[in-house]
C-alpha atoms as a PDB file:
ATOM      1  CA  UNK A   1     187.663 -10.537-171.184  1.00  0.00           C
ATOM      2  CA  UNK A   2     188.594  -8.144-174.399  1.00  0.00           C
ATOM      3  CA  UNK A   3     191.720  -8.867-175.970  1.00  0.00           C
ATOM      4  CA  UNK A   4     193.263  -5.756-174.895  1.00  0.00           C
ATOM      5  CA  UNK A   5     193.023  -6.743-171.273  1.00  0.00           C
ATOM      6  CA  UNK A   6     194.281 -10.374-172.279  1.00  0.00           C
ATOM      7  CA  UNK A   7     197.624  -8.997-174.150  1.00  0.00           C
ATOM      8  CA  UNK A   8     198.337  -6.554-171.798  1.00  0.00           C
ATOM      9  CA  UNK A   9     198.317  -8.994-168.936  1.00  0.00           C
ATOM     10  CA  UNK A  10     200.144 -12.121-171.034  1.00  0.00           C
ATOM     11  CA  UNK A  11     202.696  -8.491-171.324  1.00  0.00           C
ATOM     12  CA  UNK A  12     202.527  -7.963-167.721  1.00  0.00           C
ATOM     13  CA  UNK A  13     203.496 -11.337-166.919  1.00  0.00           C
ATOM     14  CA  UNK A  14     206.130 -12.033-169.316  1.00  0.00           C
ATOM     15  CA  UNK A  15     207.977  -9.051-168.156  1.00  0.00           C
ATOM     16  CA  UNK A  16     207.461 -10.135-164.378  1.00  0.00           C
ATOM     17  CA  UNK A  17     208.530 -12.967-165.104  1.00  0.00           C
ATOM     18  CA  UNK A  18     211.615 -12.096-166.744  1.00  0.00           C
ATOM     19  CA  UNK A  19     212.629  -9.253-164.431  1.00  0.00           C
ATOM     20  CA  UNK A  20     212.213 -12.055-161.727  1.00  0.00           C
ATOM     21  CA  UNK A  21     214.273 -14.340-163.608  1.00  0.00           C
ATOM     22  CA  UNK A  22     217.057 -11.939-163.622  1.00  0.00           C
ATOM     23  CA  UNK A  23     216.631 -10.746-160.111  1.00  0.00           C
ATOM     24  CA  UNK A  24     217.025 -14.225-158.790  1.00  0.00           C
ATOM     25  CA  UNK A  25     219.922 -14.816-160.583  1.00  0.00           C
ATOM     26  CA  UNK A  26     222.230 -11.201-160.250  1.00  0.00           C
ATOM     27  CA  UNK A  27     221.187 -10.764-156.602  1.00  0.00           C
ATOM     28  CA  UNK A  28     222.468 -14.136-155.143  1.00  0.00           C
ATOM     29  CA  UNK A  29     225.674 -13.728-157.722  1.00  0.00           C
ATOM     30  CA  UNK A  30     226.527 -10.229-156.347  1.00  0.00           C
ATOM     31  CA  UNK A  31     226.279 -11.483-152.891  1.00  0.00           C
ATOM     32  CA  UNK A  32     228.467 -14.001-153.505  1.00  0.00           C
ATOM     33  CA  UNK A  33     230.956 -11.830-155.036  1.00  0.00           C
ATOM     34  CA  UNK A  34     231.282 -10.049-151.815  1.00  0.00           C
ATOM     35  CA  UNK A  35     228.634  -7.073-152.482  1.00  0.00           C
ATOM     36  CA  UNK A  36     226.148  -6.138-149.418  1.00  0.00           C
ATOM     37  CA  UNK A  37     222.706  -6.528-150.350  1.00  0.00           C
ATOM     38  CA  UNK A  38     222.075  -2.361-150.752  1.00  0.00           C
ATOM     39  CA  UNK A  39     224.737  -2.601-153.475  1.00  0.00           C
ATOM     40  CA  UNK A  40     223.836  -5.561-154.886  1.00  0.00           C
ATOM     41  CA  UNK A  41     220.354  -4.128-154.666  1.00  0.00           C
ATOM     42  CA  UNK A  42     222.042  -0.727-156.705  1.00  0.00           C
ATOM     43  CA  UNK A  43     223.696  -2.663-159.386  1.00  0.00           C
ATOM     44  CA  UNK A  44     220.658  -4.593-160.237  1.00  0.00           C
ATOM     45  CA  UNK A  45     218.537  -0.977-160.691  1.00  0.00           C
ATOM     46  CA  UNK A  46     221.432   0.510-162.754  1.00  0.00           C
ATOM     47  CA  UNK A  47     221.100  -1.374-165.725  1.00  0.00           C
ATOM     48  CA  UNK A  48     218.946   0.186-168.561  1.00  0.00           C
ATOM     49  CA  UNK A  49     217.487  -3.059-169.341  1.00  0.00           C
ATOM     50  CA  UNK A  50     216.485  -3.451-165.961  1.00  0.00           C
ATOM     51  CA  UNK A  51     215.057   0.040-165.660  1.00  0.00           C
ATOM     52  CA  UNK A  52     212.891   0.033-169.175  1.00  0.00           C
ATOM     53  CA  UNK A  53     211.604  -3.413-168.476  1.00  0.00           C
ATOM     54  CA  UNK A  54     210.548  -2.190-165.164  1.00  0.00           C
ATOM     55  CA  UNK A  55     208.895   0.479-166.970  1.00  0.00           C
ATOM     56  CA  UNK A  56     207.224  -1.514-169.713  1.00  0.00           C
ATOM     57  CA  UNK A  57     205.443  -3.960-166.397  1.00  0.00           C
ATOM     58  CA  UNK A  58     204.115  -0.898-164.875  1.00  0.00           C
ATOM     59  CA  UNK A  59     202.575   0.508-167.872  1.00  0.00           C
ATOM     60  CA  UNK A  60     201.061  -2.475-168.580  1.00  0.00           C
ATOM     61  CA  UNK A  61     200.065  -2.416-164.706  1.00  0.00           C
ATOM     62  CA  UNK A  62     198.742   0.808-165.010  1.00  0.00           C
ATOM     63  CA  UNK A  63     196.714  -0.692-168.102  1.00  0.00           C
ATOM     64  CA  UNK A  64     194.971  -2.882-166.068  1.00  0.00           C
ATOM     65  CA  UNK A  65     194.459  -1.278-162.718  1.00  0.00           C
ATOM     66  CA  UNK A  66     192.816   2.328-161.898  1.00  0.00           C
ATOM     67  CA  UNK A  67     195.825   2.725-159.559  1.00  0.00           C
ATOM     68  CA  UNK A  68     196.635   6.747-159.144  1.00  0.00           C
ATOM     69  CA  UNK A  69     200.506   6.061-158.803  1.00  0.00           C
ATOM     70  CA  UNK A  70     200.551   5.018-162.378  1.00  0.00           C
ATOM     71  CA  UNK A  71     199.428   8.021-163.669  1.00  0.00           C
ATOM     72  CA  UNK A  72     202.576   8.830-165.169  1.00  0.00           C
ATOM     73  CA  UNK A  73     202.916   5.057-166.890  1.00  0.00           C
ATOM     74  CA  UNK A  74     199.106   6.160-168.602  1.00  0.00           C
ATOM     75  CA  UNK A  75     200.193   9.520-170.852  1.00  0.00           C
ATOM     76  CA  UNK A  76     200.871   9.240-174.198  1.00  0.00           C
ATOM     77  CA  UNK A  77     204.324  10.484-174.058  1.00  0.00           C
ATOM     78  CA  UNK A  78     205.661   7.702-171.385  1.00  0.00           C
ATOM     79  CA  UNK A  79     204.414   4.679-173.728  1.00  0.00           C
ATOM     80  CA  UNK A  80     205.656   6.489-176.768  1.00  0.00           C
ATOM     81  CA  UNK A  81     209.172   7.105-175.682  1.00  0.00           C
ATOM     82  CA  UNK A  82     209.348   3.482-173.681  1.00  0.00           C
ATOM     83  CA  UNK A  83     208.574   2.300-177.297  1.00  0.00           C
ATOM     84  CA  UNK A  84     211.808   4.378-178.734  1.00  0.00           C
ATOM     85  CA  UNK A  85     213.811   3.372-175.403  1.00  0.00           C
ATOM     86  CA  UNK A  86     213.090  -0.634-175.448  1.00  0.00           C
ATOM     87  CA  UNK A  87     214.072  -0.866-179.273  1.00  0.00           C
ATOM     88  CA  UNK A  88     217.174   0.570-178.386  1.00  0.00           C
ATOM     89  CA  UNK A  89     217.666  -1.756-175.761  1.00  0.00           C
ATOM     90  CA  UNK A  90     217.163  -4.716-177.929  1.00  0.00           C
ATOM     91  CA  UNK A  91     219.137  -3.553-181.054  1.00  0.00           C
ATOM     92  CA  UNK A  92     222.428  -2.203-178.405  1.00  0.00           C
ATOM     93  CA  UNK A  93     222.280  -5.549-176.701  1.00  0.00           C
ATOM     94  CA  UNK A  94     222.209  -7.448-179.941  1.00  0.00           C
ATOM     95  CA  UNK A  95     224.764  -5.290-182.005  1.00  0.00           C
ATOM     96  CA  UNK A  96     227.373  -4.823-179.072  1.00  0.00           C
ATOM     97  CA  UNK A  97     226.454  -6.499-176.241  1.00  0.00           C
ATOM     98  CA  UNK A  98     225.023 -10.187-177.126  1.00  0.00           C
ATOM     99  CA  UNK A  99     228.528 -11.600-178.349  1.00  0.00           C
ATOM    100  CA  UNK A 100     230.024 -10.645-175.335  1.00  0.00           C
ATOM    101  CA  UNK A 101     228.671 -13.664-173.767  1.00  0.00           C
ATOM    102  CA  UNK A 102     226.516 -16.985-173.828  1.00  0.00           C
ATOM    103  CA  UNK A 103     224.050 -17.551-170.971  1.00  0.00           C
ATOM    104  CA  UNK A 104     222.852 -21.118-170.669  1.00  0.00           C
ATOM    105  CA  UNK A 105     219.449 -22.180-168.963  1.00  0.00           C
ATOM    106  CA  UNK A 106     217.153 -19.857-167.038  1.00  0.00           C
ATOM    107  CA  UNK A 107     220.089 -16.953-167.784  1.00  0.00           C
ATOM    108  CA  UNK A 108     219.290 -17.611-171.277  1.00  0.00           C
ATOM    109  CA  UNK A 109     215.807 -17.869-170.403  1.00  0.00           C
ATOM    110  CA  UNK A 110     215.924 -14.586-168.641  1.00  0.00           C
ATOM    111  CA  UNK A 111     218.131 -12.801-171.251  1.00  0.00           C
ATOM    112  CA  UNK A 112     216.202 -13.510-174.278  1.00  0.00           C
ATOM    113  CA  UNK A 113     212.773 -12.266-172.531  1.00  0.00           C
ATOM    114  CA  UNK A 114     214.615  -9.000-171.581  1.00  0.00           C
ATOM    115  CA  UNK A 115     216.325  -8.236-174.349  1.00  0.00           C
ATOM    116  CA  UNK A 116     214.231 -10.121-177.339  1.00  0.00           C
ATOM    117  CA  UNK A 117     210.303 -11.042-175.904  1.00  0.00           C
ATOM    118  CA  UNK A 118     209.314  -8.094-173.805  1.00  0.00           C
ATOM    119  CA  UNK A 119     210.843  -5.072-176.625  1.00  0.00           C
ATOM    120  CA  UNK A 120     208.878  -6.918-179.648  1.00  0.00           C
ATOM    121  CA  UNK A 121     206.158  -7.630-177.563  1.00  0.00           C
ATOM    122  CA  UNK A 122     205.419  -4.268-176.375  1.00  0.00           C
ATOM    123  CA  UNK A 123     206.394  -2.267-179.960  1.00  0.00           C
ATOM    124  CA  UNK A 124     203.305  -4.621-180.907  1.00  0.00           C
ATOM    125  CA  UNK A 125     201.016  -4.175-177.529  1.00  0.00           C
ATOM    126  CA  UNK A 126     201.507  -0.603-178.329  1.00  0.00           C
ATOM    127  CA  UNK A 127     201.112  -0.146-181.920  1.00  0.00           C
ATOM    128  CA  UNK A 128     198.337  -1.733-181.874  1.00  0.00           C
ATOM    129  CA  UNK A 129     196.229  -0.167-178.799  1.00  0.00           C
ATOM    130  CA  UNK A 130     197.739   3.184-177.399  1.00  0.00           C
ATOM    131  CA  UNK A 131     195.680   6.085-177.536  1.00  0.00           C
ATOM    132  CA  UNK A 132     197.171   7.482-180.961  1.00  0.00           C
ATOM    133  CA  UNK A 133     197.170  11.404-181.978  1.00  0.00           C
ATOM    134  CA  UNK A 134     197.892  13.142-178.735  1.00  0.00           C
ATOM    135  CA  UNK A 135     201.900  13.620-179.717  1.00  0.00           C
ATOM    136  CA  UNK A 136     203.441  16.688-181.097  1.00  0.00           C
ATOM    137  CA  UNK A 137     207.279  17.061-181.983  1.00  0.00           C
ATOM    138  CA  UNK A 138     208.320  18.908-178.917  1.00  0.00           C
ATOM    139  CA  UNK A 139     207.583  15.893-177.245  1.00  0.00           C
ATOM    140  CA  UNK A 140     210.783  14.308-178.695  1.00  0.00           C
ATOM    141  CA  UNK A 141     213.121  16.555-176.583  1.00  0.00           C
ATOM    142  CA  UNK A 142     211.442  15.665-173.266  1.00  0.00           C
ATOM    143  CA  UNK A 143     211.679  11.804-174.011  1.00  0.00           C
ATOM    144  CA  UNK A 144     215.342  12.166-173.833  1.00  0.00           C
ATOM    145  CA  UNK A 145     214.915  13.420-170.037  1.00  0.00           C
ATOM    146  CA  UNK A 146     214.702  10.164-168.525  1.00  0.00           C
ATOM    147  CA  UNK A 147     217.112   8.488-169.746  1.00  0.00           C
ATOM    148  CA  UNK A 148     219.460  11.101-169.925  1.00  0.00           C
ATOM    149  CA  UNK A 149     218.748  11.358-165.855  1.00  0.00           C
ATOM    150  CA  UNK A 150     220.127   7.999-165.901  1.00  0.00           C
ATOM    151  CA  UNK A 151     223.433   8.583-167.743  1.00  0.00           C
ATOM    152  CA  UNK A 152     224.262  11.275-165.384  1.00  0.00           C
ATOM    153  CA  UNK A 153     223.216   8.819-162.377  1.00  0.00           C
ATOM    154  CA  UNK A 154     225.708   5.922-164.062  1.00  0.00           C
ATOM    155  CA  UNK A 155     228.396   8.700-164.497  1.00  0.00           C
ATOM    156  CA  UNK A 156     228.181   9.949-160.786  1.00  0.00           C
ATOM    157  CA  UNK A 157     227.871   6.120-159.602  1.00  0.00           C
ATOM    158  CA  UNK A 158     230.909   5.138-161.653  1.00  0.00           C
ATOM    159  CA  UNK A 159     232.839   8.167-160.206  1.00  0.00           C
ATOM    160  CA  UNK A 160     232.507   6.417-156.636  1.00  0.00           C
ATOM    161  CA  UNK A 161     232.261   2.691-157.470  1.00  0.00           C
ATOM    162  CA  UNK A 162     234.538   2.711-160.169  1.00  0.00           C
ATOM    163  CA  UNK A 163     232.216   0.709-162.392  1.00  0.00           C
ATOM    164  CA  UNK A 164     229.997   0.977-165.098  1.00  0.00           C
ATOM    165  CA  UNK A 165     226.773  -1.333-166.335  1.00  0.00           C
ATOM    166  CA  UNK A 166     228.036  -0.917-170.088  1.00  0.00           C
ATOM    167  CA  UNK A 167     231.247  -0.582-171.978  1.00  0.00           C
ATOM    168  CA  UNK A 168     230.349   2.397-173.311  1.00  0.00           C
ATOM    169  CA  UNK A 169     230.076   4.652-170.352  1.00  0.00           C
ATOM    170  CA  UNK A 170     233.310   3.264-168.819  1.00  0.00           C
ATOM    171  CA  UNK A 171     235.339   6.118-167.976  1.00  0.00           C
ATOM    172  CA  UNK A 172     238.183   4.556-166.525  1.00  0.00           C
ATOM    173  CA  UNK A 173     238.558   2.812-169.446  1.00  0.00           C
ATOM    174  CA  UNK A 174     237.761   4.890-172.590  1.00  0.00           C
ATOM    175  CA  UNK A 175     238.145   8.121-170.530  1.00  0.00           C
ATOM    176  CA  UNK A 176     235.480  11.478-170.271  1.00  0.00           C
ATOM    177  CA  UNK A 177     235.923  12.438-173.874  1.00  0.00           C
ATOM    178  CA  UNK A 178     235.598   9.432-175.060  1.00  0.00           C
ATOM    179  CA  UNK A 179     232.429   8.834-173.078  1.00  0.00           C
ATOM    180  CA  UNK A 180     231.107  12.174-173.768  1.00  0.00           C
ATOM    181  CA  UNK A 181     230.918  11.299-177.671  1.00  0.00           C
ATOM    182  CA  UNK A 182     229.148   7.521-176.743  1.00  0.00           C
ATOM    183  CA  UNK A 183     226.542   9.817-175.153  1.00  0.00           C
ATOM    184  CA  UNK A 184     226.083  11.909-177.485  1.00  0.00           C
ATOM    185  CA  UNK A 185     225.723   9.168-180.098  1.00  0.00           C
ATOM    186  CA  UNK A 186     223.329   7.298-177.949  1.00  0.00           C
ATOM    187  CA  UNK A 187     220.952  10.291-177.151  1.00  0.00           C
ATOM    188  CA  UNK A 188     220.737  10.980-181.487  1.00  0.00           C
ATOM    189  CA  UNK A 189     220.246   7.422-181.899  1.00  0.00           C
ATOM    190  CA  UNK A 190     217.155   7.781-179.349  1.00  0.00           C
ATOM    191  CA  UNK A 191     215.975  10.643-180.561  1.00  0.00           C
ATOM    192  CA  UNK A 192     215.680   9.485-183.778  1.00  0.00           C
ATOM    193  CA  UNK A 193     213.992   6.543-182.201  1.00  0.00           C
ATOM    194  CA  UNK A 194     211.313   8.551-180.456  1.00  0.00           C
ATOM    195  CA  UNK A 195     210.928  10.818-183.576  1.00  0.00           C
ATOM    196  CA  UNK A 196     209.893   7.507-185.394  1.00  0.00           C
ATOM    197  CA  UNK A 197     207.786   6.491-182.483  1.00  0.00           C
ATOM    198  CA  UNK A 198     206.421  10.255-182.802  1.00  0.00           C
ATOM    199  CA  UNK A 199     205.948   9.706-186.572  1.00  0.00           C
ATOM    200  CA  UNK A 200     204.296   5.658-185.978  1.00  0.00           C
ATOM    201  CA  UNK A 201     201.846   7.408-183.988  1.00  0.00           C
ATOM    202  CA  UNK A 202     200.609  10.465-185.816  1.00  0.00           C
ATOM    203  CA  UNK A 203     200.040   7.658-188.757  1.00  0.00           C
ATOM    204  CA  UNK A 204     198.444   5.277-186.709  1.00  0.00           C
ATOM    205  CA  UNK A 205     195.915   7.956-185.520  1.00  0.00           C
ATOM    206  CA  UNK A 206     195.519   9.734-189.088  1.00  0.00           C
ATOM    207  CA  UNK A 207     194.511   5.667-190.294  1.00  0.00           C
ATOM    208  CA  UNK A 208     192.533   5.162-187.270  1.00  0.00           C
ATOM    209  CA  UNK A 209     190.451   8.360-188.246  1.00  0.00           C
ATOM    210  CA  UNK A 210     190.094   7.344-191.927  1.00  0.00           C
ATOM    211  CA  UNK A 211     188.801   3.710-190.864  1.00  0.00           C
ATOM    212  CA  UNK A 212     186.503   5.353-188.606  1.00  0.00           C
ATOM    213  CA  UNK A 213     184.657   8.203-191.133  1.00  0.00           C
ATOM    214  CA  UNK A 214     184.487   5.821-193.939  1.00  0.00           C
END
């Protein structure tokens, strides 16, 4: 077995593993707190961290298999921008979010694989073995898409359920103009973070040419 095939499914299952972790844990905690299992189910799915992790297991899935539903995990773009969007999830988590609380045991467990493990494993899985050189700048704009789908499904969610998966987007609390300026902040901060992706790749792919004429 090539060591591509090895990393990407030592990726794989970390990720499973963690997302498991955490499902096993929130899902049994939400029912207890009186949620149904649809919205426990909902409240799980509408956490970023949740969602890119998610992501970063089926692109590694869609390494590894010949599966036609994972088309859209194989392009360029996708792995590029998940790059840019798990970085973010690991620096916001440990600039605002990590003080916030301690999780002992398999929370911890859980916590540090999908915050810490799975973002600085996969910067590495894909530095070192996407498909390089097939990124131009107006890609940058269309990264944002997805996750800016997903503030727009928190903000219609938190309109009827009154609650939000991070500080930041908490209307009730900090109010629409208030939240309208965190968003903005957070899509510049990602699109400087899928410009630099952007920028990683078109150097990885100029190096990869040089190593391969000399």
């Amino acid at each position: 077995m090539n060591p591509q095939r090895v990393l990407t499914l030592v990726g794989f299952l970390i990720g499973a593993v963690g997302l498991v972790l955490q499902f096993a844990i929130s899902i049994p905690a939400s029912l207890s707190a009186g949620r149904n299992l649809a919205d426990a189910l909902i409240t799980f799915f509408t956490y970023y961290t949740i969602l890119t992790n998610l992501a970063l297991v089926l692109i590694y899935l869609s390494d590894l298999t010949k599966a036609r539903w994972l088309g859209w995990f194989r392009s360029a773009r996708t792995r590029a921008m998940m790059a840019g969007a798990i970085l973010l999830v690991m620096l916001f988590y440990h600039a605002l979010l990590a003080s916030l609380w301690s999780p002992e045991g398999v929370a911890w467990l859980a916590d540090s694989i999908l915050h810490y493990v799975t973002p600085i494993f996969y910067i590495i899985w894909w530095w070192i073995f996407a498909d390089h050189g097939k990124l131009a700048w107006r890609d940058v704009p269309l990264m944002l898409v997805p996750s800016l789908i997903y503030i727009v499904w928190v903000l219609l969610r938190g309109a009827v359920a009154a609650e939000y998966p991070y500080p930041v987007f908490n209307v009730t609390e900090l109010g629409y103009p208030q939240v309208l300026v965190n968003i903005v902040i957070v899509a510049v901060v990602l699109a400087i973070f899928f410009a630099c992706a952007l920028a990683a790749d078109r150097y990885l792919a100029r190096s990869s040419t040089i190593r391969t004429s000399e």
